[in-house]
Protein backbone atom coordinates (compact mmCIF):
# COMPACT_ATOMS: atom_id res chain seq x y z
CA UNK A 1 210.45 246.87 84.40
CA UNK A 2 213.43 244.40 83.99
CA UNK A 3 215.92 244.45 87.00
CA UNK A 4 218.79 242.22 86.68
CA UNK A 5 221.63 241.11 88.98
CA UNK A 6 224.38 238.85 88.37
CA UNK A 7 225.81 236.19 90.53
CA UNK A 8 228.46 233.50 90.69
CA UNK A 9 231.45 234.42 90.01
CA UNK A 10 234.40 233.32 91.73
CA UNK A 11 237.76 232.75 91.98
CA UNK A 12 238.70 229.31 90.23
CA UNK A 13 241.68 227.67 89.15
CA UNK A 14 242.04 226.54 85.08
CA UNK A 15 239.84 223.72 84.23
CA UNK A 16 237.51 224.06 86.61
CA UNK A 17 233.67 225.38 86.43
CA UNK A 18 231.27 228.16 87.56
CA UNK A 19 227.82 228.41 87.75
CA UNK A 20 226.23 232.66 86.64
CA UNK A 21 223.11 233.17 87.56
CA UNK A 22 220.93 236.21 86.34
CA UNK A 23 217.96 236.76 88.33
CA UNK A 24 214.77 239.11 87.44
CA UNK A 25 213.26 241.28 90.24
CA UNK A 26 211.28 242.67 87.85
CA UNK A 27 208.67 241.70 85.14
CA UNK A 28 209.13 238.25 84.34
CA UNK A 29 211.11 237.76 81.12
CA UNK A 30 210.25 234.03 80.04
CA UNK A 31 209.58 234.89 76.74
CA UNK A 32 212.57 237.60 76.08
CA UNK A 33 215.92 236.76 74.85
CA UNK A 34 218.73 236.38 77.46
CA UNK A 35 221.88 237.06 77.31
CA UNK A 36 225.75 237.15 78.91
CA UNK A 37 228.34 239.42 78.01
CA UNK A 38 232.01 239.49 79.33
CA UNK A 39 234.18 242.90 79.28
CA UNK A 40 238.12 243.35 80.79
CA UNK A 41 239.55 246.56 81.46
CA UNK A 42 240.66 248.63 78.23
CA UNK A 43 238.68 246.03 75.55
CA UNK A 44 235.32 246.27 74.36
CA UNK A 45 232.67 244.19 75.82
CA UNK A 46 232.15 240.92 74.11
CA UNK A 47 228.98 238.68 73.31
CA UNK A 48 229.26 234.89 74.89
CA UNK A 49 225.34 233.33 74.55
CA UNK A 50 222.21 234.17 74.06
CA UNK A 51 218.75 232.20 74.27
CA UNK A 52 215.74 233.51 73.00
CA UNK A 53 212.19 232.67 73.88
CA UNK A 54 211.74 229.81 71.58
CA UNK A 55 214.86 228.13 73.50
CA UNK A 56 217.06 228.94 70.56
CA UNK A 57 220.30 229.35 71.52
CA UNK A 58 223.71 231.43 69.95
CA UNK A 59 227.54 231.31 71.24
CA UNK A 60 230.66 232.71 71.00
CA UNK A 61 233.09 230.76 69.08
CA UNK A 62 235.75 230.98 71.82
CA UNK A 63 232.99 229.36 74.23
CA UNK A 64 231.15 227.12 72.85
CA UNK A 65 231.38 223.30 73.72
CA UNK A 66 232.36 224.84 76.92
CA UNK A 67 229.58 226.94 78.01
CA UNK A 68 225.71 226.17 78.53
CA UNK A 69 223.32 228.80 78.83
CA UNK A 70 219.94 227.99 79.93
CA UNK A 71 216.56 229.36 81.65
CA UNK A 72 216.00 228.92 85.19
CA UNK A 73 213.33 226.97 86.74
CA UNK A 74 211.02 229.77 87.38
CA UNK A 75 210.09 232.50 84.65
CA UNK A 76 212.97 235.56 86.15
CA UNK A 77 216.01 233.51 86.32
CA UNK A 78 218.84 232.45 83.73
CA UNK A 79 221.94 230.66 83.73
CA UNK A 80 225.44 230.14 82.40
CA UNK A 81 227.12 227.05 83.07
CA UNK A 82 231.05 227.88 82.38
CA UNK A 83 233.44 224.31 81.91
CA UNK A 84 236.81 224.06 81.34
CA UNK A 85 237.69 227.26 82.39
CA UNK A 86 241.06 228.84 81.56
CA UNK A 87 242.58 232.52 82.03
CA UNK A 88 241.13 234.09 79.17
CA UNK A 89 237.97 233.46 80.90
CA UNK A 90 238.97 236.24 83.70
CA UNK A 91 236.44 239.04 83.46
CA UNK A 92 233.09 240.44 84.34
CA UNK A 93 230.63 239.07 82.78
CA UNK A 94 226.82 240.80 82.63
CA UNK A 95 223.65 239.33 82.12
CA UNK A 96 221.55 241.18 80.00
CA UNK A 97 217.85 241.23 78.34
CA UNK A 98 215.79 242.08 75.86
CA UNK A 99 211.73 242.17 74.80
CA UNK A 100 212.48 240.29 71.33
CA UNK A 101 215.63 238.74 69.18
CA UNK A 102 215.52 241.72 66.91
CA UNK A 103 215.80 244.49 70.04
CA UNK A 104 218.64 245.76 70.97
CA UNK A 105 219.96 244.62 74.76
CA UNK A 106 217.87 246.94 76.72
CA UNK A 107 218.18 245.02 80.33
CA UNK A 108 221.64 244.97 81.80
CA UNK A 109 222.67 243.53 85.30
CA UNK A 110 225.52 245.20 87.12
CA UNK A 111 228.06 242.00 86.70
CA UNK A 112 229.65 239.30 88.62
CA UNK A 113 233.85 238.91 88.61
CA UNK A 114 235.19 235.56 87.34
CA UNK A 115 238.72 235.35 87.84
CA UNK A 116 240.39 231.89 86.57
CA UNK A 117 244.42 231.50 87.32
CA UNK A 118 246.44 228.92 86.18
């Protein structure tokens, strides 16, 4: 079993950066795809990245050049690396997984806030 929780998120001003992390307390997920997903009150929730197990990695068009996503260290954690930050940024953003790039996202943490005010 997958069990992910998100953490990071903060209160920044524009410009600045933030560190997500998604960590695994369940079975290790080195070789699933990873991903983060933002959602704001009333809109649907968007895709931002994705890697998959070959290291293979996908972005949003609104992020990328901005935003890194990357495995941890060990085989249960992940990370986004958010630059440049600006207010359109602000929302929750969820880490999810899933067994292979053709699943559907199966794994979902429960979402850390970033709020970024200019």
């Amino acid at each position: 079993q997958v069990q992910l929780v998100a953490s990071g998120g903060g209160l920044v001003q524009a410009g600045a950066s933030l560190r997500l992390s998604c960590a695994n307390s369940g079975h290790p997920f080195s070789t699933y795809a990873m991903g983060w997903f933002r959602q704001v009150p009333g809109k649907d929730r968007e895709f931002v990245a994705e890697i998959i197990g070959t290291g293979r990695t996908n972005y949003a068009d609104f992020v990328r050049g901005r935003f890194t996503i990357t495995r941890g260290t060990t085989e249960s954690t992940g990370h986004l690396e958010m630059k440049k930050l600006n207010a359109e940024d602000t929302a929750v953003y969820l880490c999810a997984a899933k067994p292979t790039p053709f699943d559907a996202w199966m794994y979902w943490g429960q979402g850390t806030q970033v709020t970024v005010f200019s």
